[in-house]
PDB file of N, CA and C in Angstrom:
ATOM      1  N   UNK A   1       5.172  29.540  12.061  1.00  0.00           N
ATOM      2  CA  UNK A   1       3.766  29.717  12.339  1.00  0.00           C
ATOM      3  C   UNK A   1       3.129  28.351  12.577  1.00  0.00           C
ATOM      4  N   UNK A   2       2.332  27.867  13.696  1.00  0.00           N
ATOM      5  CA  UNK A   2       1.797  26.982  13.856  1.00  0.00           C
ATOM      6  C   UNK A   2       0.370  27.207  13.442  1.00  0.00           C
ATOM      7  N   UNK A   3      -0.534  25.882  13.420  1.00  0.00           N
ATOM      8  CA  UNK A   3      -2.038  25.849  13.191  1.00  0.00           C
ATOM      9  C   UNK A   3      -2.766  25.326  13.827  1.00  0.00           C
ATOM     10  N   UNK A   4      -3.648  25.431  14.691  1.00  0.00           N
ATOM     11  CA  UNK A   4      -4.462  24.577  15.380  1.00  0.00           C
ATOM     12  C   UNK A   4      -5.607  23.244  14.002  1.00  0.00           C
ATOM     13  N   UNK A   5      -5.535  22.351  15.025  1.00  0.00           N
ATOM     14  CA  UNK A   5      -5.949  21.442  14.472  1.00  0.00           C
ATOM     15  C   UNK A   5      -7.274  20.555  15.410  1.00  0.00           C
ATOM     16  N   UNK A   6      -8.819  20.499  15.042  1.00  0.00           N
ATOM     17  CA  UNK A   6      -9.588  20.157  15.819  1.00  0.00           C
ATOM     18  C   UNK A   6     -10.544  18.919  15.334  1.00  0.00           C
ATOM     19  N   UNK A   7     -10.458  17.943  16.352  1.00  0.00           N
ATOM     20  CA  UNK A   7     -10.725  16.968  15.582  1.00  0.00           C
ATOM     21  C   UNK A   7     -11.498  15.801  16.146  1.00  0.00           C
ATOM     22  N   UNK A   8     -12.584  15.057  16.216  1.00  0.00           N
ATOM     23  CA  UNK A   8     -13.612  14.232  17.221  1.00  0.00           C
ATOM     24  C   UNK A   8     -13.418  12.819  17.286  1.00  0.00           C
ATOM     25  N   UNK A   9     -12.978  12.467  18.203  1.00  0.00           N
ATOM     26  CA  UNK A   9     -12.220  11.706  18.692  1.00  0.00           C
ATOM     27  C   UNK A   9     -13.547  10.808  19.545  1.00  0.00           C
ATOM     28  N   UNK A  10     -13.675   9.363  19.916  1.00  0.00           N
ATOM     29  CA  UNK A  10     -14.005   8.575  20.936  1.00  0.00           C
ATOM     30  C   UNK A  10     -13.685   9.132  22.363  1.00  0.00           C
ATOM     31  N   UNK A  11     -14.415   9.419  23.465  1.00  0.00           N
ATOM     32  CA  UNK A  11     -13.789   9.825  24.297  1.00  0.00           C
ATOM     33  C   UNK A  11     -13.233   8.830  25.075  1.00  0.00           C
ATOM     34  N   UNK A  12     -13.457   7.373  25.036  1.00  0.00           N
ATOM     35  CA  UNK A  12     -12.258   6.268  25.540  1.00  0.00           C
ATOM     36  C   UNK A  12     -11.537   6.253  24.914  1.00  0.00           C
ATOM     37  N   UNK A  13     -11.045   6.346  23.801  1.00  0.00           N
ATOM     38  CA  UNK A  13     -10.335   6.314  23.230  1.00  0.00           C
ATOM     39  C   UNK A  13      -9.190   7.244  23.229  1.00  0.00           C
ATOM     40  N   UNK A  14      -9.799   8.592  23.729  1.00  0.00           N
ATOM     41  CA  UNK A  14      -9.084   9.405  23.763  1.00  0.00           C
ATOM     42  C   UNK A  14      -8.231   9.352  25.385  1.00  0.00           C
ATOM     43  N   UNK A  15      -9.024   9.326  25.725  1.00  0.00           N
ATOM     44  CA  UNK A  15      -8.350   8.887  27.484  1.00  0.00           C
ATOM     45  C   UNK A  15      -7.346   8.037  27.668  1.00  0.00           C
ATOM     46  N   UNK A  16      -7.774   6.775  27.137  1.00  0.00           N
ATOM     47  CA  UNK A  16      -6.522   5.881  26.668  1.00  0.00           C
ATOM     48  C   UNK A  16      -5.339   6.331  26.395  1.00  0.00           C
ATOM     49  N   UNK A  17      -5.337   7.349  24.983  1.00  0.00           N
ATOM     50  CA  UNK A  17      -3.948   7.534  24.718  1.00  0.00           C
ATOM     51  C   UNK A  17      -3.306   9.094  25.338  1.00  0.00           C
ATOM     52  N   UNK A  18      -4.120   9.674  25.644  1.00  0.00           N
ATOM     53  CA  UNK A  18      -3.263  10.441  26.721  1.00  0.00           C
ATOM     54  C   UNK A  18      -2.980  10.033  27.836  1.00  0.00           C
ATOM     55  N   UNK A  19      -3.254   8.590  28.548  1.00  0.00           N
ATOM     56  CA  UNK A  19      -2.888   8.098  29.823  1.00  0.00           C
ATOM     57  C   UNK A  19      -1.434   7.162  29.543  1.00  0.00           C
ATOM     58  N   UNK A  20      -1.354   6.548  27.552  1.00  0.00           N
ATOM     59  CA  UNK A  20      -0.559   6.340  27.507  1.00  0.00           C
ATOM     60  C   UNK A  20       0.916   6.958  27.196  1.00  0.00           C
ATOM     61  N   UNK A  21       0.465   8.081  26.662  1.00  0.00           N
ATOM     62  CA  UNK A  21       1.602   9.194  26.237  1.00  0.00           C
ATOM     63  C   UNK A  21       1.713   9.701  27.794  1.00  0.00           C
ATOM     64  N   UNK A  22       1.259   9.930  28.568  1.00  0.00           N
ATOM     65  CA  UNK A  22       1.014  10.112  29.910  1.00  0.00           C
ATOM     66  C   UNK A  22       2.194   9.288  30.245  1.00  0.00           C
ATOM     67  N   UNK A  23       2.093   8.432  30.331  1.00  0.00           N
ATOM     68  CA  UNK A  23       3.326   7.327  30.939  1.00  0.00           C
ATOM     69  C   UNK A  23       4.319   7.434  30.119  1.00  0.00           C
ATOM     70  N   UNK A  24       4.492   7.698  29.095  1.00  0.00           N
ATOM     71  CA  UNK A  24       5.808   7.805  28.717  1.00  0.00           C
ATOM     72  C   UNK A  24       6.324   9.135  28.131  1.00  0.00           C
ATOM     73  N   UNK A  25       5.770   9.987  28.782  1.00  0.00           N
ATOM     74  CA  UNK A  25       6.127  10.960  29.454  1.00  0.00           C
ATOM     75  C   UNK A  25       6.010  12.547  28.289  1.00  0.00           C
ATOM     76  N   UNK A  26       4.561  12.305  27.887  1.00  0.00           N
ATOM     77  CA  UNK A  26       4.504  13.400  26.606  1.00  0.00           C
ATOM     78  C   UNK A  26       3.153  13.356  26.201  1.00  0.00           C
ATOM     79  N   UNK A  27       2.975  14.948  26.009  1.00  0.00           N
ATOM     80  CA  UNK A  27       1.817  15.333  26.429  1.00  0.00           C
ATOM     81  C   UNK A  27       1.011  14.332  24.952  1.00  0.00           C
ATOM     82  N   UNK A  28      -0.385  14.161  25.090  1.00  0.00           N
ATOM     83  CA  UNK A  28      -1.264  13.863  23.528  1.00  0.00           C
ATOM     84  C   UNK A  28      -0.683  14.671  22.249  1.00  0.00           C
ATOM     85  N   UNK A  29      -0.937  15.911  22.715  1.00  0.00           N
ATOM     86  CA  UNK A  29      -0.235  16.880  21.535  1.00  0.00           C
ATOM     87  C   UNK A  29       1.178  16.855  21.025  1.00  0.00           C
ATOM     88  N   UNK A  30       2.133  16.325  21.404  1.00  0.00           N
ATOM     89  CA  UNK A  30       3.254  15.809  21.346  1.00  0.00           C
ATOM     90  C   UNK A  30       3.167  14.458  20.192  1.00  0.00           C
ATOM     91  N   UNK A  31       2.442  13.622  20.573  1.00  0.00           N
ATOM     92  CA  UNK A  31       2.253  12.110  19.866  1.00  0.00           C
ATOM     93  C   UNK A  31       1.597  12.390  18.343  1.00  0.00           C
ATOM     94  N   UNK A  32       0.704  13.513  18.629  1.00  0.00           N
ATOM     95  CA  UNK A  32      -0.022  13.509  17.080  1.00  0.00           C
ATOM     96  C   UNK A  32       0.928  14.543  16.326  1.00  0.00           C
ATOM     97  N   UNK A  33       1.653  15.481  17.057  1.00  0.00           N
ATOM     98  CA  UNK A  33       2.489  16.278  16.196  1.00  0.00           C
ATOM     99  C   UNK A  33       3.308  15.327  15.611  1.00  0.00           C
ATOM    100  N   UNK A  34       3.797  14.225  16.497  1.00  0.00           N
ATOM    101  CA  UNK A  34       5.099  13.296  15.776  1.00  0.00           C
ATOM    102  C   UNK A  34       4.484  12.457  14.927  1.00  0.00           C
ATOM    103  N   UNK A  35       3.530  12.042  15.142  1.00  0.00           N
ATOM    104  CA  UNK A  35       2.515  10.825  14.484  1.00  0.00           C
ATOM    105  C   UNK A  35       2.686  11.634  13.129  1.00  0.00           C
ATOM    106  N   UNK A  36       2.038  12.974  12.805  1.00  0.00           N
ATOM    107  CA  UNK A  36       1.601  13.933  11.487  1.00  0.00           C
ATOM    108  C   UNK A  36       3.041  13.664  10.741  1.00  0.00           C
ATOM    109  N   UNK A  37       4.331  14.499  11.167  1.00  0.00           N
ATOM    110  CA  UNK A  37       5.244  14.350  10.774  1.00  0.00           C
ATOM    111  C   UNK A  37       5.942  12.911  10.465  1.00  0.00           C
ATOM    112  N   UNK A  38       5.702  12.353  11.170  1.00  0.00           N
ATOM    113  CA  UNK A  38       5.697  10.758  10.656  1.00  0.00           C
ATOM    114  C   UNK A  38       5.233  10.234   9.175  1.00  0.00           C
ATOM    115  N   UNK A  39       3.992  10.735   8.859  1.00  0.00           N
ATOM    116  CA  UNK A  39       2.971   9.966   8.045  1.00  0.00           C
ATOM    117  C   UNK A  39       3.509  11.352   6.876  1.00  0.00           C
ATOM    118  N   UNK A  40       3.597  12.898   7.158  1.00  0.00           N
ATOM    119  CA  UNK A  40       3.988  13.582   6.305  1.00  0.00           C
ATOM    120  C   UNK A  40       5.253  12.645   5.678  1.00  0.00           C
ATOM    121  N   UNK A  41       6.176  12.221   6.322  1.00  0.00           N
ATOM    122  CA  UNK A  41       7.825  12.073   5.768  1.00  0.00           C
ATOM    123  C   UNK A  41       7.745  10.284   5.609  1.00  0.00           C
ATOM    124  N   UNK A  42       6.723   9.520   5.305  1.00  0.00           N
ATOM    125  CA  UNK A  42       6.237   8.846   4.443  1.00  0.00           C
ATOM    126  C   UNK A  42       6.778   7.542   5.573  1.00  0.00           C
ATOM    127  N   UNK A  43       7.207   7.823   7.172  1.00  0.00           N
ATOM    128  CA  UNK A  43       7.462   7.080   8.197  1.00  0.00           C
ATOM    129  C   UNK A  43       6.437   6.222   8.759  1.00  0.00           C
ATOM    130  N   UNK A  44       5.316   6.662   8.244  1.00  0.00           N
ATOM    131  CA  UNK A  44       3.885   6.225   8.925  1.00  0.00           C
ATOM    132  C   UNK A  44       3.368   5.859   7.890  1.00  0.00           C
ATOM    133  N   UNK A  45       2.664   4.326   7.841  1.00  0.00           N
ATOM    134  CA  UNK A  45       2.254   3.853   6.739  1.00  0.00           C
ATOM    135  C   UNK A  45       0.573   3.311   7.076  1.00  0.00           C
ATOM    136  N   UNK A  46      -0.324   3.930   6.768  1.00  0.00           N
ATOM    137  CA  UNK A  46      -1.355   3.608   6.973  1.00  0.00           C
ATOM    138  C   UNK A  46      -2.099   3.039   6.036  1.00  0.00           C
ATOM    139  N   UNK A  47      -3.128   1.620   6.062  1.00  0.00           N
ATOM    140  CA  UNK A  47      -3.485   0.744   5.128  1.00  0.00           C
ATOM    141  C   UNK A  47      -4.753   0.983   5.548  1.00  0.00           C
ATOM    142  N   UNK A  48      -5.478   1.446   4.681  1.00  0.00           N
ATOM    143  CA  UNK A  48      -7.511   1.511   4.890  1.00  0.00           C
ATOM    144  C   UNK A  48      -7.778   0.006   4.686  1.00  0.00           C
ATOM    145  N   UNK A  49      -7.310  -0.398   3.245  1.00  0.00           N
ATOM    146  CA  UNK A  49      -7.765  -0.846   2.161  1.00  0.00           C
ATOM    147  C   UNK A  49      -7.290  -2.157   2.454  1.00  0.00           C
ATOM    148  N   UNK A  50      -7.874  -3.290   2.749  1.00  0.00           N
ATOM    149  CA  UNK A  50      -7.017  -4.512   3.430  1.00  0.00           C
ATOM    150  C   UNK A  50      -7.363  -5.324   1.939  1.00  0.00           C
ATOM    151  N   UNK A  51      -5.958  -6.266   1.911  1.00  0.00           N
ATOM    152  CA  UNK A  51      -5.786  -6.770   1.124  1.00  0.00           C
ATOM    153  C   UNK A  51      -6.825  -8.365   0.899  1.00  0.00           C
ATOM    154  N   UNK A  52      -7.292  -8.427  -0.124  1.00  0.00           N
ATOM    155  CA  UNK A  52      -8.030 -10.040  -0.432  1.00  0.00           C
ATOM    156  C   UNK A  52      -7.068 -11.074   0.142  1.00  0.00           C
ATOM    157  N   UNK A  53      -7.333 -12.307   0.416  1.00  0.00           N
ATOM    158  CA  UNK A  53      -6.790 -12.973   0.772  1.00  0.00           C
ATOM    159  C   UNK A  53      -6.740 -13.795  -0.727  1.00  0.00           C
ATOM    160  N   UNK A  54      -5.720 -14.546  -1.548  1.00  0.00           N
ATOM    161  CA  UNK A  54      -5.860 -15.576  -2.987  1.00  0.00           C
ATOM    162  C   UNK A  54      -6.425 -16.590  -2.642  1.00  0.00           C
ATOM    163  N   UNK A  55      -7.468 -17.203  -3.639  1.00  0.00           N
ATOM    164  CA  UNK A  55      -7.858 -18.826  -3.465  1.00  0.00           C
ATOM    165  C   UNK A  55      -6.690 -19.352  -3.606  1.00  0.00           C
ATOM    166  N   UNK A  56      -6.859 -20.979  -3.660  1.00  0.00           N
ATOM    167  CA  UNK A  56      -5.575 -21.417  -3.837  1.00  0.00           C
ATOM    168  C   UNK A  56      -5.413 -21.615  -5.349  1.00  0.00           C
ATOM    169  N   UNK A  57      -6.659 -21.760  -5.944  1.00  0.00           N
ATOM    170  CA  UNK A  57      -6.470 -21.766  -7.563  1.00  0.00           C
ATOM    171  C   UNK A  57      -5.844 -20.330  -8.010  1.00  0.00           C
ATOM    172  N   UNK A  58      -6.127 -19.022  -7.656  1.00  0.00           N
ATOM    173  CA  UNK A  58      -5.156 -18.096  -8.350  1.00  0.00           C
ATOM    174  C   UNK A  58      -4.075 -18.112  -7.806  1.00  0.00           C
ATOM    175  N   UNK A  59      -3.713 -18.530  -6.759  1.00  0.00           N
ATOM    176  CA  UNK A  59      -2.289 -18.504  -6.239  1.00  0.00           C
ATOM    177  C   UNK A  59      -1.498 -19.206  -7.021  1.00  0.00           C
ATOM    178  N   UNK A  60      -1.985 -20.697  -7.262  1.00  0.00           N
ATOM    179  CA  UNK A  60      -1.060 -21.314  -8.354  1.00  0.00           C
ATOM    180  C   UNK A  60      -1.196 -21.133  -9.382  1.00  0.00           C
ATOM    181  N   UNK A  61      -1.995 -20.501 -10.267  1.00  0.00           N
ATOM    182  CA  UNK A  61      -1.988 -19.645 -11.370  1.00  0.00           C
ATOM    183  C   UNK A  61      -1.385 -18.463 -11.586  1.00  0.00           C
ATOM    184  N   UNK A  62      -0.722 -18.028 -10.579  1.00  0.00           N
ATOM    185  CA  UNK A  62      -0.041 -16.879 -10.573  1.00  0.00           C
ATOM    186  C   UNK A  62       1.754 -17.503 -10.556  1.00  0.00           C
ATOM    187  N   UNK A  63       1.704 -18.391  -9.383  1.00  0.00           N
ATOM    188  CA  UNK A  63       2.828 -19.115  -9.316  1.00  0.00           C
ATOM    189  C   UNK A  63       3.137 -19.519 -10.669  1.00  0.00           C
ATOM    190  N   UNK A  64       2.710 -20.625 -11.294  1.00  0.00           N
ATOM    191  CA  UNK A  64       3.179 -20.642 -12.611  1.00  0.00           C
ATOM    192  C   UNK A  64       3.154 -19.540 -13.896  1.00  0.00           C
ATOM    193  N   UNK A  65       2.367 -18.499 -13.920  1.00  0.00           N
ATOM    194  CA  UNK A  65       2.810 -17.711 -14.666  1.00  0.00           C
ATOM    195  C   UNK A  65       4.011 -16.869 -14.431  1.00  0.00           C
ATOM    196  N   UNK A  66       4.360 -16.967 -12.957  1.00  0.00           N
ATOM    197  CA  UNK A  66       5.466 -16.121 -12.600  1.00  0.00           C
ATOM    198  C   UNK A  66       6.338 -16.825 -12.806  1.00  0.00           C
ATOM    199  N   UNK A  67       6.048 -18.558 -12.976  1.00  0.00           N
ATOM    200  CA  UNK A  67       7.510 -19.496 -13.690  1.00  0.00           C
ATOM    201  C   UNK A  67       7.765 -19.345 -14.988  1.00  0.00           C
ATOM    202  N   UNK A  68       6.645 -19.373 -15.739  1.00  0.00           N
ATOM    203  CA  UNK A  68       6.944 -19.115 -17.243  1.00  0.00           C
ATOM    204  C   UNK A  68       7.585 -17.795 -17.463  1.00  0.00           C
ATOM    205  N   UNK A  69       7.136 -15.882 -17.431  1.00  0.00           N
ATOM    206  CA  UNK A  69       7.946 -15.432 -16.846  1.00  0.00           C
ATOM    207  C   UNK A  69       9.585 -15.168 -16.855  1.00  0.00           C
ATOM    208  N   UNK A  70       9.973 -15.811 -15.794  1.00  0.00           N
ATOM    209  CA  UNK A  70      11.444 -16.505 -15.689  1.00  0.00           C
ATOM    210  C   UNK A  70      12.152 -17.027 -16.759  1.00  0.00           C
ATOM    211  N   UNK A  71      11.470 -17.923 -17.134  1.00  0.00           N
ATOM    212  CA  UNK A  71      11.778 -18.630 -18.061  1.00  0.00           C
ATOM    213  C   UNK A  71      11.574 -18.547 -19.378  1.00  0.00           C
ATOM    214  N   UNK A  72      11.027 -17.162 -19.496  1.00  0.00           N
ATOM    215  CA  UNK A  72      10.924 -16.556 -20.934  1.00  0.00           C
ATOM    216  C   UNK A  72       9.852 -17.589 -21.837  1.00  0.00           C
ATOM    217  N   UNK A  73       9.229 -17.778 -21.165  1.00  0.00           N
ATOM    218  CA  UNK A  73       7.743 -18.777 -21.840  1.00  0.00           C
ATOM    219  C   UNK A  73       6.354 -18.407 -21.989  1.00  0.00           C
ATOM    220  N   UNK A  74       5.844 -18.049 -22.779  1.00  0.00           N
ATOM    221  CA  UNK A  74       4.842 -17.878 -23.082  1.00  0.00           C
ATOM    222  C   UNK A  74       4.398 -16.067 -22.992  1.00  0.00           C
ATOM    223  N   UNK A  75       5.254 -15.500 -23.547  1.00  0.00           N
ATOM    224  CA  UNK A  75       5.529 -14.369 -23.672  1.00  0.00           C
ATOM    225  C   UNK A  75       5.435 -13.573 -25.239  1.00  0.00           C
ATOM    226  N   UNK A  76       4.966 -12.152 -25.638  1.00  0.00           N
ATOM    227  CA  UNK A  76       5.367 -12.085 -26.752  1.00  0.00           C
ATOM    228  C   UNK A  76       6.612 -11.435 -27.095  1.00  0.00           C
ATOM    229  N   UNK A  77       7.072 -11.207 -27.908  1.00  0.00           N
ATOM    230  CA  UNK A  77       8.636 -10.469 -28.171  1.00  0.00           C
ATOM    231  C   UNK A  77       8.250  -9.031 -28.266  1.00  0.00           C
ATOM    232  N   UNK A  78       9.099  -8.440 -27.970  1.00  0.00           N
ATOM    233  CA  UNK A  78       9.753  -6.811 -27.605  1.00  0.00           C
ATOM    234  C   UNK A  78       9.208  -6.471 -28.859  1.00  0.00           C
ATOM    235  N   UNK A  79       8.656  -5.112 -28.892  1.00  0.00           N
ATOM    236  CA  UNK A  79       8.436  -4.339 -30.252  1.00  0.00           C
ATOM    237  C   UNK A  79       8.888  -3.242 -30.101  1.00  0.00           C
ATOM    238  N   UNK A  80       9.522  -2.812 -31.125  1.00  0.00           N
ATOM    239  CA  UNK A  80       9.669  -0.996 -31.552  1.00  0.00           C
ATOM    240  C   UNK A  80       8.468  -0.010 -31.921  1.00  0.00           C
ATOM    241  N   UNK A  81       7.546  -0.587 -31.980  1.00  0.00           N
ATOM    242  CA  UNK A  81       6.348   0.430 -32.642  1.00  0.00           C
ATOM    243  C   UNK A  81       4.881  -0.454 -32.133  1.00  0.00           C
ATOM    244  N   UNK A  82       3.846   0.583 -32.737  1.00  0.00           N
ATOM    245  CA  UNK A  82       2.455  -0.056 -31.524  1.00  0.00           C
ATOM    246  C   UNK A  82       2.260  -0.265 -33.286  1.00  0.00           C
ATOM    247  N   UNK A  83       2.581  -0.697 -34.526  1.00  0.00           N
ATOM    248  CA  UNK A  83       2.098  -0.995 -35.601  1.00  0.00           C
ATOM    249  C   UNK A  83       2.367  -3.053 -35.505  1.00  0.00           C
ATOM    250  N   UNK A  84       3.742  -2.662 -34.893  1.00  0.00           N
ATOM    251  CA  UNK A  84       3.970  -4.411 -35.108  1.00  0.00           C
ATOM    252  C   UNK A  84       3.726  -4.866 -33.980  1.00  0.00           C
ATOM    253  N   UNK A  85       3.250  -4.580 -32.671  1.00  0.00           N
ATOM    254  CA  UNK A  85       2.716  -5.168 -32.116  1.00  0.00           C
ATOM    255  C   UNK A  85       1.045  -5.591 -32.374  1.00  0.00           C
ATOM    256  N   UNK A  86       0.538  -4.589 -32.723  1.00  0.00           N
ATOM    257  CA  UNK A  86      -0.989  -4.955 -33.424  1.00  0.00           C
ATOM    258  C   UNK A  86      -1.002  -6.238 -34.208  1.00  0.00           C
ATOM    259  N   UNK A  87       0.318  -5.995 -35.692  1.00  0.00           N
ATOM    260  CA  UNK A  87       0.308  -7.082 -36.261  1.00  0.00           C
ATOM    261  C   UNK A  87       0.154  -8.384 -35.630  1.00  0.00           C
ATOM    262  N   UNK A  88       1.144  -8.334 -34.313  1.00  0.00           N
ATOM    263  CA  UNK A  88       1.573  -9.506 -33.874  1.00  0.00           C
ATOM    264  C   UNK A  88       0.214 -10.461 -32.975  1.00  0.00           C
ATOM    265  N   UNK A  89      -0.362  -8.965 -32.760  1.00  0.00           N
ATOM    266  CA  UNK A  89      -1.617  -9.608 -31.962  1.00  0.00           C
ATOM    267  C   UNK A  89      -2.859 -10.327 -33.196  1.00  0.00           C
ATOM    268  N   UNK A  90      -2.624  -9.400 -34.079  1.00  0.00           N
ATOM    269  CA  UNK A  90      -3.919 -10.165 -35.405  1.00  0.00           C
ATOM    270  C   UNK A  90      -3.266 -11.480 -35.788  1.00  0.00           C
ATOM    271  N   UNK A  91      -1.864 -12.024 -35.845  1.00  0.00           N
ATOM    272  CA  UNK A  91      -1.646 -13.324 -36.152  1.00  0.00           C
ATOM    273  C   UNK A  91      -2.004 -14.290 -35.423  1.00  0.00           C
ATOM    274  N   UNK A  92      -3.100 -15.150 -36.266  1.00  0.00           N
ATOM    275  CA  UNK A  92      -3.610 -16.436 -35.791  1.00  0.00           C
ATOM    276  C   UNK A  92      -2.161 -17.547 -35.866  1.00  0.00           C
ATOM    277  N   UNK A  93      -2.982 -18.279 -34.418  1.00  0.00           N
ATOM    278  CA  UNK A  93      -1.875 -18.945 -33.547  1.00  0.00           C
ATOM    279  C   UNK A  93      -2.364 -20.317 -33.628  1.00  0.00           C
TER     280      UNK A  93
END
């Protein structure tokens, strides 16, 4: 069973890409069926949300925490229970 799907589009915009599916040889409806199935099967990755660009001060603040990190520095130790980690956080340092 198929579904129609209706939807408002730029009309340059729209011209555009049926002149380009046009040339390569498939109809508009063709491109958004593959486009859907694309983005359904996780092939199509679409980003709204654009990423911050870092100052350079958190960048190297990140850089070195990601050295310490590594290097097992400045870290607290592994706990078995949320009792001794509490402890560990109330001990003055």
């Amino acid at each position: 069973m198929t579904s129609q799907v209706v939807l408002k589009i730029d009309k340059k915009l729209k011209d555009k890409a049926i002149k380009k599916a046009q040339n390569e040889g498939l109809p508009l409806a063709a491109v958004l069926l593959l486009a859907t199935k694309a983005y359904v099967d996780g092939d199509l990755d679409i980003q709204l949300v654009t990423q911050r660009k870092l100052t350079a001060k958190t960048r190297q603040e990140l850089q070195k925490i990601s050295k310490d990190i590594r290097q097992g520095k400045n870290l607290s130790p592994p706990f078995d229970n949320a009792k001794d980690a509490v402890a560990y956080l109330k001990t003055p340092r």
